[in-house]
N, C-alpha and C. Protein backbone atom coordinates (compact mmCIF):
# COMPACT_ATOMS: atom_id res chain seq x y z
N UNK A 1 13.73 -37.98 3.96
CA UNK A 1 13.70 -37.27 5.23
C UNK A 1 13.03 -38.11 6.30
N UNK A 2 11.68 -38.53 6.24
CA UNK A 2 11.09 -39.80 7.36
C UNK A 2 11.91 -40.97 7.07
N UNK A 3 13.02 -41.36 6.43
CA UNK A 3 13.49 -42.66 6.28
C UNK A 3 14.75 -42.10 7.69
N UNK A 4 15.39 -40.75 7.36
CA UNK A 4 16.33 -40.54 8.54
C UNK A 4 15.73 -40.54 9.62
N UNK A 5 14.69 -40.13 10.15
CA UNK A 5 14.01 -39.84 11.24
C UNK A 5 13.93 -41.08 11.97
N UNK A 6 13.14 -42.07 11.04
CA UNK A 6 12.94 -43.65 11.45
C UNK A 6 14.32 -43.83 11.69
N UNK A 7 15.20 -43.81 10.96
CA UNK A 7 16.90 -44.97 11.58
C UNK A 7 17.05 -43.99 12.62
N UNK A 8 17.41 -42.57 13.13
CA UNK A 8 17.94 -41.89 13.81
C UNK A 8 17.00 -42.78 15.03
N UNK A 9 15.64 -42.74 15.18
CA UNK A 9 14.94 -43.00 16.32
C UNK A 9 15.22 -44.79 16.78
N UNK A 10 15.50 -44.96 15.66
CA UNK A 10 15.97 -47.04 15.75
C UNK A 10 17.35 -46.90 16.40
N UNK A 11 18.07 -46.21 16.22
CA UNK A 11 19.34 -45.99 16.20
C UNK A 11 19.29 -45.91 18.00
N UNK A 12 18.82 -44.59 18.35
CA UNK A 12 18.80 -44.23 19.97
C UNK A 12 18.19 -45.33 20.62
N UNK A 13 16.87 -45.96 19.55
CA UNK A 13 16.69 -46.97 20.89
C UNK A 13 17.42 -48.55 21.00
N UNK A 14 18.03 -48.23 20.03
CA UNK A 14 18.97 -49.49 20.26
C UNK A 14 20.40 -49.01 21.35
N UNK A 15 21.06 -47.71 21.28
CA UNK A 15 21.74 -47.64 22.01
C UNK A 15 21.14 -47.73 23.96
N UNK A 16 19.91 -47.31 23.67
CA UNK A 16 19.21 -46.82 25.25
C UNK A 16 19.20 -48.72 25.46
N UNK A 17 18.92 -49.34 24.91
CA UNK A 17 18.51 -50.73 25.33
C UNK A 17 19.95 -51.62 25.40
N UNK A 18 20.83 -51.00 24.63
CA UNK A 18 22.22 -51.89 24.77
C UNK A 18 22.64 -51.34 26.40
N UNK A 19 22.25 -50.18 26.81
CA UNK A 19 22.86 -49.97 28.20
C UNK A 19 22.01 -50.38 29.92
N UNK A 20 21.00 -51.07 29.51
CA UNK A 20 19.38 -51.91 30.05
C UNK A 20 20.39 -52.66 30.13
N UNK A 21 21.08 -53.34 31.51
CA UNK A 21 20.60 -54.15 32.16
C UNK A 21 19.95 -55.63 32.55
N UNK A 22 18.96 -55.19 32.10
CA UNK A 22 17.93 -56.39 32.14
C UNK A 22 18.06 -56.89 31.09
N UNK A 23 18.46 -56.59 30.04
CA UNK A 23 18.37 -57.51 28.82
C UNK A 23 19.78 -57.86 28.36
N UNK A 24 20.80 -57.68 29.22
CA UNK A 24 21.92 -58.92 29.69
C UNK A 24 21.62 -59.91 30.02
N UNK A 25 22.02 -61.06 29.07
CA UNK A 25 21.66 -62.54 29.98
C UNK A 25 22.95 -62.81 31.24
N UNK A 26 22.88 -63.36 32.18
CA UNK A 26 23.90 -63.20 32.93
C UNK A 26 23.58 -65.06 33.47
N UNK A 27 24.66 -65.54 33.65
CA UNK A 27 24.70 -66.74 33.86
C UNK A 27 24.50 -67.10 35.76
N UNK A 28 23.24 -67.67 35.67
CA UNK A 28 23.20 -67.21 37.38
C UNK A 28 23.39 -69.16 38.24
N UNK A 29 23.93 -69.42 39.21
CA UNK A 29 24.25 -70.53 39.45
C UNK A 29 23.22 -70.69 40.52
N UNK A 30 22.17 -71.72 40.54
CA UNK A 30 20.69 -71.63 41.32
C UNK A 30 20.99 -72.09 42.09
N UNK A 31 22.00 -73.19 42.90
CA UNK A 31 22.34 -73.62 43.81
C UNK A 31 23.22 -72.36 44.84
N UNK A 32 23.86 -71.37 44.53
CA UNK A 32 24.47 -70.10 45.43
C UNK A 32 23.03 -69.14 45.40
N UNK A 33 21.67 -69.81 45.27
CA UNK A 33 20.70 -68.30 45.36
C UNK A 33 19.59 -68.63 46.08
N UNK A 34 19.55 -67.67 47.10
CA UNK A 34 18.61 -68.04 48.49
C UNK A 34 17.31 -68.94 47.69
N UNK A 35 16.81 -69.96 48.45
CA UNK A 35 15.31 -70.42 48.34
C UNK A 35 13.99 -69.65 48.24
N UNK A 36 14.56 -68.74 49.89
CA UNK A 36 13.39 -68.01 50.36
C UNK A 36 13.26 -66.93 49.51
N UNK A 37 11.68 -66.41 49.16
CA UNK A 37 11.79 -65.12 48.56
C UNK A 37 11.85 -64.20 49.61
N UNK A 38 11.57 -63.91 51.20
CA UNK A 38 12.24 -62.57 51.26
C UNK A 38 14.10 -62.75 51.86
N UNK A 39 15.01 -63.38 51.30
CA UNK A 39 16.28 -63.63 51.47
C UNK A 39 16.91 -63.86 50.12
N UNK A 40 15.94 -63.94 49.03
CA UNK A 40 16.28 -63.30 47.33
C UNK A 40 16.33 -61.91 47.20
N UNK A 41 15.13 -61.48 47.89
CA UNK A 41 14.91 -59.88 47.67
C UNK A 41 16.08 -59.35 48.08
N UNK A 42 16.34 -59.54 49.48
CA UNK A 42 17.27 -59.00 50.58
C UNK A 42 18.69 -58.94 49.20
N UNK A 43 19.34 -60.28 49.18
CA UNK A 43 20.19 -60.85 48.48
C UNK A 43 20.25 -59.37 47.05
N UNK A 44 19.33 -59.22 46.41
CA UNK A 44 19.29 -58.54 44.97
C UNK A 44 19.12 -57.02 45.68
N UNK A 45 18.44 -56.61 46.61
CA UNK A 45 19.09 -55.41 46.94
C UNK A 45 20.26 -55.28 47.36
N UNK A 46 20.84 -55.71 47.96
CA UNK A 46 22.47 -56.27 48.30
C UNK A 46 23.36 -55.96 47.14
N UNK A 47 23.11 -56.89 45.92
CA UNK A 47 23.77 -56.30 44.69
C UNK A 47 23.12 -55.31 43.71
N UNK A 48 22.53 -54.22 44.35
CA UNK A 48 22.10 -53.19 44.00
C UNK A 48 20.93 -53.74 42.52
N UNK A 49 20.23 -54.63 42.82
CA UNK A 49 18.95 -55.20 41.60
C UNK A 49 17.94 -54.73 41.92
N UNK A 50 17.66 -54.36 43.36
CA UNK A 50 16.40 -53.90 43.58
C UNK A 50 15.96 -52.93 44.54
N UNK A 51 14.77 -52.99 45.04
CA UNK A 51 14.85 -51.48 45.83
C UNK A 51 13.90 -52.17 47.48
N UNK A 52 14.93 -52.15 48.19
CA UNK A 52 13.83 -52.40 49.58
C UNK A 52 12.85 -50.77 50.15
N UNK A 53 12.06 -51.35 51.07
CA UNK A 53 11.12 -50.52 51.41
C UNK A 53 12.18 -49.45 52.54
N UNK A 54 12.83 -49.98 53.35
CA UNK A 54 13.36 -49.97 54.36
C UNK A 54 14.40 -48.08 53.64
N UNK A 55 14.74 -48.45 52.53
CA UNK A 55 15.90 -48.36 51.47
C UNK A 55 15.03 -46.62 51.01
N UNK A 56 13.70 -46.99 50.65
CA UNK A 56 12.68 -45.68 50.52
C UNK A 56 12.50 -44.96 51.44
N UNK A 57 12.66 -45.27 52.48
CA UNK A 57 12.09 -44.56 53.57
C UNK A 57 13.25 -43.73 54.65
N UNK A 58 14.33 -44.43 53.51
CA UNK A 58 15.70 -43.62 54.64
C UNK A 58 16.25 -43.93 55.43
N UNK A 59 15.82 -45.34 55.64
CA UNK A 59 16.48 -46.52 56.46
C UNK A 59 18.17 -46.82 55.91
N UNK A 60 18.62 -45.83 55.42
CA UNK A 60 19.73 -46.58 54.87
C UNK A 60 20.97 -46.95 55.58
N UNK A 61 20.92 -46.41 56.95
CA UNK A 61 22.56 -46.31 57.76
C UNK A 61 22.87 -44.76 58.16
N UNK A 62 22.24 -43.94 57.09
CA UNK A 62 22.21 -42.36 57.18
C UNK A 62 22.08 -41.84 58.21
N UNK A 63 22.58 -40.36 58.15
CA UNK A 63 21.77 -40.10 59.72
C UNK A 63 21.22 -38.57 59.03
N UNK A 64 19.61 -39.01 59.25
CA UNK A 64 18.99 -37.69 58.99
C UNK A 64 18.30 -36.76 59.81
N UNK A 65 18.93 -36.99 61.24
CA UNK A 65 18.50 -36.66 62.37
C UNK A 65 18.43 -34.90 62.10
N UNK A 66 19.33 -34.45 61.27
CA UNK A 66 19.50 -33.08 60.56
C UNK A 66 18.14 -32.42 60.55
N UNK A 67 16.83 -32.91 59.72
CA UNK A 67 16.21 -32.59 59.30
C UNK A 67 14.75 -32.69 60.30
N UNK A 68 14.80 -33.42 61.64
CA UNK A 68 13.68 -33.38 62.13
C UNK A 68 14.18 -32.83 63.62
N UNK A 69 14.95 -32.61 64.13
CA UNK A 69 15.67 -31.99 65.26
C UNK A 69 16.00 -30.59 65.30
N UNK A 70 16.47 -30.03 64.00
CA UNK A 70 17.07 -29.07 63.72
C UNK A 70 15.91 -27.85 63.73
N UNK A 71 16.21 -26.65 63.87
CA UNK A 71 14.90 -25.97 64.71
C UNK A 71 14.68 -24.67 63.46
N UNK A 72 16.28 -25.00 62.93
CA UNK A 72 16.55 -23.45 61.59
C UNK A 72 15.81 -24.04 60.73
N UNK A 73 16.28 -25.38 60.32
CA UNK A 73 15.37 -25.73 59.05
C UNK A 73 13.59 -26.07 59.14
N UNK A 74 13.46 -26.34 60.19
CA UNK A 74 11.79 -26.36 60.47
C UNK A 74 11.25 -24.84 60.29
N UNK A 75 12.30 -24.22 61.07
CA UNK A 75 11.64 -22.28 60.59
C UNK A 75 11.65 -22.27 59.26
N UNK A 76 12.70 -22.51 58.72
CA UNK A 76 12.90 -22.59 57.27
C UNK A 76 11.67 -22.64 56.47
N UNK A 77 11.61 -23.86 56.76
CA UNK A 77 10.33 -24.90 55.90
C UNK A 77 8.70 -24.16 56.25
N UNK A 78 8.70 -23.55 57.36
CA UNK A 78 7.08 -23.17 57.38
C UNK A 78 7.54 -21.51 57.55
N UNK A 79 8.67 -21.31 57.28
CA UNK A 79 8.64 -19.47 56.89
C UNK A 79 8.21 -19.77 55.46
N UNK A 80 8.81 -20.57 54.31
CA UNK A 80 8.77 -20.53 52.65
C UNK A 80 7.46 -21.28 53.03
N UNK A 81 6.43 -21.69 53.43
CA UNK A 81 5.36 -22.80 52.97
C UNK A 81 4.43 -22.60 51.83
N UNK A 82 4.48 -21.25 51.94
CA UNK A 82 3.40 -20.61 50.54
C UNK A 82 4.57 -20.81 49.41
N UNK A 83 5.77 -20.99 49.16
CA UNK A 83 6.27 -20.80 48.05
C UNK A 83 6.78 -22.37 47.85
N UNK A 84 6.09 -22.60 46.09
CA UNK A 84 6.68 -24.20 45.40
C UNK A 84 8.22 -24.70 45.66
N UNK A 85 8.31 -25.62 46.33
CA UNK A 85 9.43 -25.77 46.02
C UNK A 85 10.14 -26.81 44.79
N UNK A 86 11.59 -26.48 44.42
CA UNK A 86 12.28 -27.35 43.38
C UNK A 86 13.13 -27.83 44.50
N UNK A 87 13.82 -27.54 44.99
CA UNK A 87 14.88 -28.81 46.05
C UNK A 87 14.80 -28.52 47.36
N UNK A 88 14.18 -29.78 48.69
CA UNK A 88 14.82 -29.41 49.54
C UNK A 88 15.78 -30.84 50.04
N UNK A 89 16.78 -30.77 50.33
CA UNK A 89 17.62 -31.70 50.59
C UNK A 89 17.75 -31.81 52.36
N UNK A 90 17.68 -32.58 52.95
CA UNK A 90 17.64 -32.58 54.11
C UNK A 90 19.21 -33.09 54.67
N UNK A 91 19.18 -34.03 53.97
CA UNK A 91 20.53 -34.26 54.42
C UNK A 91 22.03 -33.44 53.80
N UNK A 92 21.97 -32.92 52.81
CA UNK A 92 23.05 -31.80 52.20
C UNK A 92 22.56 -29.99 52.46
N UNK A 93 21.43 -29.90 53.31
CA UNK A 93 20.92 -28.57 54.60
C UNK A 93 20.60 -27.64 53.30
N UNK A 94 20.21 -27.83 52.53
CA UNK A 94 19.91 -26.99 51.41
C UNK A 94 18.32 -26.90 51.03
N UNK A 95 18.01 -25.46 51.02
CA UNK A 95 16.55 -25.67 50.28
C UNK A 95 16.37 -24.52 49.07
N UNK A 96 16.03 -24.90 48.06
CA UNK A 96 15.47 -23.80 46.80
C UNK A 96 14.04 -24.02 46.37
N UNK A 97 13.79 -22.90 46.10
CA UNK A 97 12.35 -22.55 46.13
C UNK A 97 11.98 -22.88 44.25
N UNK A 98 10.84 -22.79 43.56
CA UNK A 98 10.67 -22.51 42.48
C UNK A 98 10.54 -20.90 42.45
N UNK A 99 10.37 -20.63 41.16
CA UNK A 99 10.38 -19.27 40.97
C UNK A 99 8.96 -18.73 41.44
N UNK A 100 8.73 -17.89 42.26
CA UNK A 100 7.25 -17.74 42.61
C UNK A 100 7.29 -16.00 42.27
N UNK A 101 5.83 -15.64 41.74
CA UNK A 101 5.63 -14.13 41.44
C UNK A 101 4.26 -14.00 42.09
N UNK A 102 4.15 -12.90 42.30
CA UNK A 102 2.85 -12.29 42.80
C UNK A 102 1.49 -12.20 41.42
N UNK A 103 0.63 -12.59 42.46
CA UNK A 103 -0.38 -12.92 41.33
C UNK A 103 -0.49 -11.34 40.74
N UNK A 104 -0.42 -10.15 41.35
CA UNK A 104 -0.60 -8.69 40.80
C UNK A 104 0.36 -7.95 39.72
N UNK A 105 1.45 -9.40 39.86
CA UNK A 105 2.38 -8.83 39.14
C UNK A 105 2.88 -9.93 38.43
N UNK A 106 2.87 -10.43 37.06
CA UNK A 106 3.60 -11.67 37.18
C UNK A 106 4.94 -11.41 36.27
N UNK A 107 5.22 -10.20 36.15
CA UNK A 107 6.75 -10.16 35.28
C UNK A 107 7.60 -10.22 35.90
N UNK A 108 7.27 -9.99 37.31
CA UNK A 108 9.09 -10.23 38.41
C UNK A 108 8.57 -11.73 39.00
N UNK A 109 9.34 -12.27 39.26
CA UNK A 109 9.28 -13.41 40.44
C UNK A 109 10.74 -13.14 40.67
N UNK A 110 10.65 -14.02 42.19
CA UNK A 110 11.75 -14.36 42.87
C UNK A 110 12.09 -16.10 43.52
N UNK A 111 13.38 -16.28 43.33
CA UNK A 111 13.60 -17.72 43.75
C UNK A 111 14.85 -17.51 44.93
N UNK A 112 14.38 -18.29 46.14
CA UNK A 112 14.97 -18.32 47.35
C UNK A 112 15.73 -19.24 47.31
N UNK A 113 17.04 -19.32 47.69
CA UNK A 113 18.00 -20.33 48.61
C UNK A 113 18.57 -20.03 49.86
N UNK A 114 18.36 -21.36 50.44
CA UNK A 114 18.84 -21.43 51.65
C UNK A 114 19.68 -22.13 52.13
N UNK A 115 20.77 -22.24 52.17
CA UNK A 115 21.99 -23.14 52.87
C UNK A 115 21.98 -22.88 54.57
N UNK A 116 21.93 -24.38 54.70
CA UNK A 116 22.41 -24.46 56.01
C UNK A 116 23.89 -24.74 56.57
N UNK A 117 24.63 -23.61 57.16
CA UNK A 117 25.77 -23.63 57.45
C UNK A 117 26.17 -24.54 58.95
N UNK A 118 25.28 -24.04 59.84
CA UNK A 118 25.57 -25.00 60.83
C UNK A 118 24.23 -25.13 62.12
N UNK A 119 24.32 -26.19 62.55
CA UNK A 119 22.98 -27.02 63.33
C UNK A 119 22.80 -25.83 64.65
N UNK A 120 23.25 -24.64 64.71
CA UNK A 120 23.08 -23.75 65.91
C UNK A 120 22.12 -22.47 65.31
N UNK A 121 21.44 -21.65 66.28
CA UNK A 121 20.65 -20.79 66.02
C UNK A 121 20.97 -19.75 65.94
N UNK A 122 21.61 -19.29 64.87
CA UNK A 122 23.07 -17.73 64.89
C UNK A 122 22.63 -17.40 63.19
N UNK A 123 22.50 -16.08 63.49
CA UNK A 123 22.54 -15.32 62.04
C UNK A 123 23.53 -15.66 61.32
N UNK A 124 24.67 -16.18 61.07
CA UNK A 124 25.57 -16.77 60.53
C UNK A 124 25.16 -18.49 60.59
N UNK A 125 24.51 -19.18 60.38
CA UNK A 125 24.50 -20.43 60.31
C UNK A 125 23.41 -20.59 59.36
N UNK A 126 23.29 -19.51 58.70
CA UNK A 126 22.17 -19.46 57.33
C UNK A 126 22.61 -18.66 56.05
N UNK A 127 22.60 -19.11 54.94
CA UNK A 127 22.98 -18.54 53.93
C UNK A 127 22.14 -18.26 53.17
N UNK A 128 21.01 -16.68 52.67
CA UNK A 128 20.44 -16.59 52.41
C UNK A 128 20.32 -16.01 51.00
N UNK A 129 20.14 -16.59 49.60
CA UNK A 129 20.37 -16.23 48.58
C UNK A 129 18.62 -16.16 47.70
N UNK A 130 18.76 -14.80 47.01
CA UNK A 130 17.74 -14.48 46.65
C UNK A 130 17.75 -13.68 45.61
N UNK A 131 17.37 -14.66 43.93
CA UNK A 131 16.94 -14.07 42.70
C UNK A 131 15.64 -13.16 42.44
N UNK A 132 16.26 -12.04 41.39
CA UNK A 132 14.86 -11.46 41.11
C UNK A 132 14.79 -11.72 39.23
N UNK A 133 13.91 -12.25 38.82
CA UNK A 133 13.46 -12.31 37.57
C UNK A 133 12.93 -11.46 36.66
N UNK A 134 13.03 -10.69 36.37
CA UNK A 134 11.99 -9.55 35.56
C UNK A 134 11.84 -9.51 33.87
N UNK A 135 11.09 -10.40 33.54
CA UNK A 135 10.39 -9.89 32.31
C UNK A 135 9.84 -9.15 31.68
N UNK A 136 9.91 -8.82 30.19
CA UNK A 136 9.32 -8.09 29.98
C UNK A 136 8.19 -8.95 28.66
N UNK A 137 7.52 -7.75 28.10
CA UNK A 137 6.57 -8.31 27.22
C UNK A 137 6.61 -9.18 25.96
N UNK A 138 7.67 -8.87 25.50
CA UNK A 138 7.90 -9.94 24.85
C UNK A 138 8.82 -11.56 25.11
N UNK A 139 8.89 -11.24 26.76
CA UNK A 139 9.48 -12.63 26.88
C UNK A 139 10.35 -12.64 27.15
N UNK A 140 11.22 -11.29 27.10
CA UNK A 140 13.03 -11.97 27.42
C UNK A 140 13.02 -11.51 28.95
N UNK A 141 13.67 -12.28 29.56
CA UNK A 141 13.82 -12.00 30.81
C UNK A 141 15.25 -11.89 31.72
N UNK A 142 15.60 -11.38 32.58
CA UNK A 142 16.40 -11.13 33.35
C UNK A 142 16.72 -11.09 34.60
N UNK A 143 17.66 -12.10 34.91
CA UNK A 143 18.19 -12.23 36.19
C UNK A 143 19.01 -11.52 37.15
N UNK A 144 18.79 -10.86 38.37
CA UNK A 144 19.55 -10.21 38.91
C UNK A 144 19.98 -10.86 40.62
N UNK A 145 20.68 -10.90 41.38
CA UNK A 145 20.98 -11.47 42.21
C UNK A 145 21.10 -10.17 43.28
N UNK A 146 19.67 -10.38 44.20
CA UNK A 146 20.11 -8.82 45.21
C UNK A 146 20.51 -9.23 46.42
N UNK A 147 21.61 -8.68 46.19
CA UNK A 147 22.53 -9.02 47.37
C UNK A 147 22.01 -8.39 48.56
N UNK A 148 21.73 -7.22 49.30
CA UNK A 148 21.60 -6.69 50.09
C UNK A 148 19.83 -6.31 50.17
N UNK A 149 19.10 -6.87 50.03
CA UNK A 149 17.49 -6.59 50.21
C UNK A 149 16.66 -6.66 51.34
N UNK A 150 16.06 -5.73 51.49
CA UNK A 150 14.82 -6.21 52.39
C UNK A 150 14.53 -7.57 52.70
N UNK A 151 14.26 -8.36 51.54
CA UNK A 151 13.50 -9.78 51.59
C UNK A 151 14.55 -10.66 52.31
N UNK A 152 15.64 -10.32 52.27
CA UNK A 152 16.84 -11.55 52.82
C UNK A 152 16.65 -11.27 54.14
N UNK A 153 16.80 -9.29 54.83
CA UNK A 153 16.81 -9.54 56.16
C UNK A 153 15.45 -10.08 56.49
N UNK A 154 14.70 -10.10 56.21
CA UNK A 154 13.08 -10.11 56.54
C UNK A 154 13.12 -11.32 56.85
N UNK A 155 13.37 -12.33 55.77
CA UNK A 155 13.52 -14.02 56.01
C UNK A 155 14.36 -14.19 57.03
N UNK A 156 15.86 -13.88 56.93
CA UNK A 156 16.35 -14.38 58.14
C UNK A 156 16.02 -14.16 59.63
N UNK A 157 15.11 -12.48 59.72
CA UNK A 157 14.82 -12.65 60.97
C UNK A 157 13.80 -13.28 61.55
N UNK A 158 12.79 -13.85 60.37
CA UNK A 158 11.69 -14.48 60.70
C UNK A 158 12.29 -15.94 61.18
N UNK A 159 12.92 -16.47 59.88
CA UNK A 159 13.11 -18.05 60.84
C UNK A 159 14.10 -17.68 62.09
N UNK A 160 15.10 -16.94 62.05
CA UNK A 160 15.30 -16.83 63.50
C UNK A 160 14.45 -17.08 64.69
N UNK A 161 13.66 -16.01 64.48
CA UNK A 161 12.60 -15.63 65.59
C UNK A 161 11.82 -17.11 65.46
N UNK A 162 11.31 -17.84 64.71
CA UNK A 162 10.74 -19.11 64.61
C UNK A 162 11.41 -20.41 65.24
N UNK A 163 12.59 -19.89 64.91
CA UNK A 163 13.50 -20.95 65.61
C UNK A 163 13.61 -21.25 67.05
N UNK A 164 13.88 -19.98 67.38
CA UNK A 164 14.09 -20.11 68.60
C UNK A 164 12.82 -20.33 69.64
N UNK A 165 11.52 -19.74 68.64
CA UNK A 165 10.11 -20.55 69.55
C UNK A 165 10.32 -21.82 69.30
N UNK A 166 10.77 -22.62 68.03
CA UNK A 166 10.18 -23.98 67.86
C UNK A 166 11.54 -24.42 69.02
N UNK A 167 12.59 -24.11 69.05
CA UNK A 167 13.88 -24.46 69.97
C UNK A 167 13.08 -24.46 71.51
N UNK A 168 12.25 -23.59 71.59
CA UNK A 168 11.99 -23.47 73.51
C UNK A 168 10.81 -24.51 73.50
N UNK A 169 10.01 -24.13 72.76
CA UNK A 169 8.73 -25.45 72.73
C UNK A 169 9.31 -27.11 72.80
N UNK A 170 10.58 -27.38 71.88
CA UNK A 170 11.26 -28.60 72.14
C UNK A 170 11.47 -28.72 73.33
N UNK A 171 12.06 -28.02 73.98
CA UNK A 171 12.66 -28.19 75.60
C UNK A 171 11.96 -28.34 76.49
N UNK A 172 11.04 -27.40 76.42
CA UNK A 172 9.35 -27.06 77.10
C UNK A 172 8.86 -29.30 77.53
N UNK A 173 8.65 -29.84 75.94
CA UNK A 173 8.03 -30.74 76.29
C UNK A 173 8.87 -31.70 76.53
N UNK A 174 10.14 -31.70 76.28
CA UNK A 174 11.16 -32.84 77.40
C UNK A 174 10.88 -32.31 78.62
């Protein structure tokens, strides 16, 4: 039984390392490869080898003007601020929350999504989706999807109303 365990675990890491990359020898011709090291770097991010700074930071050609202009998703972002988040995507207008519960209660939580439909300030340019979780004592739990709740209008009219202050304050200081 530990003799399978050992090959099974030899086994995976030989497949994980046959698909590495780096431990391809690759025949490289030193006369076609820049001198300079920052025109190597440049060069190997180029063929996707490495990672520029420029490259981290979102410098890529993108345009994420989406995410710091846009007045729904800033309401967005500081209406949820008390709640963890698992995704917010700035450039695909999407944000999901982690599952958050009330400390008085912790067998329900709820997890928020938010799609952004379009860059204008209209009750329709938000898609507001909202799980309820409810456990019970031994653990099994259950998902329900409330369509029509309090908490959806509540959110949407808050970042509304947020929006359109953070929208006049923009204008205000141009």
């Amino acid at each position: 039984m530990k003799f399978k365990k050992i090959f099974s675990l030899f086994l995976v890491t030989i497949i994980l390392l046959n698909g590495c990359s780096a431990l391809r020898h690759e025949k490289v011709d030193n006369r076609k490869r820049p001198t300079s090291g920052i025109d190597r770097a440049r060069q190997n991010v180029n063929e996707g080898k490495g990672v520029s700074v420029k490259s981290l930071l979102g410098n890529r050609g993108g345009d994420f003007q989406f995410s710091s202009s846009n007045p729904m998703w800033r309401a967005s972002l500081e209406t949820l601020d008390f709640i963890p988040m698992s995704t917010v995507d700035y450039s695909g207008g999407i944000i999901i929350s982690d599952w958050y519960s009330n400390k008085n209660d912790s067998s329900e939580a709820l997890k928020i999504s938010i799609r952004f439909l379009s860059n204008e300030i209209r009750s329709d340019s938000i898609k507001i989706i909202v799980h309820k979780k409810n456990c019970s004592i031994n653990q099994s739990c259950a998902v329900s999807l409330l369509e029509n709740s309090t908490i959806k209008s509540e959110l949407r009219s808050t970042i509304l109303t947020k929006a359109i202050l953070l929208e006049k304050q923009s204008k205000k200081s141009k």
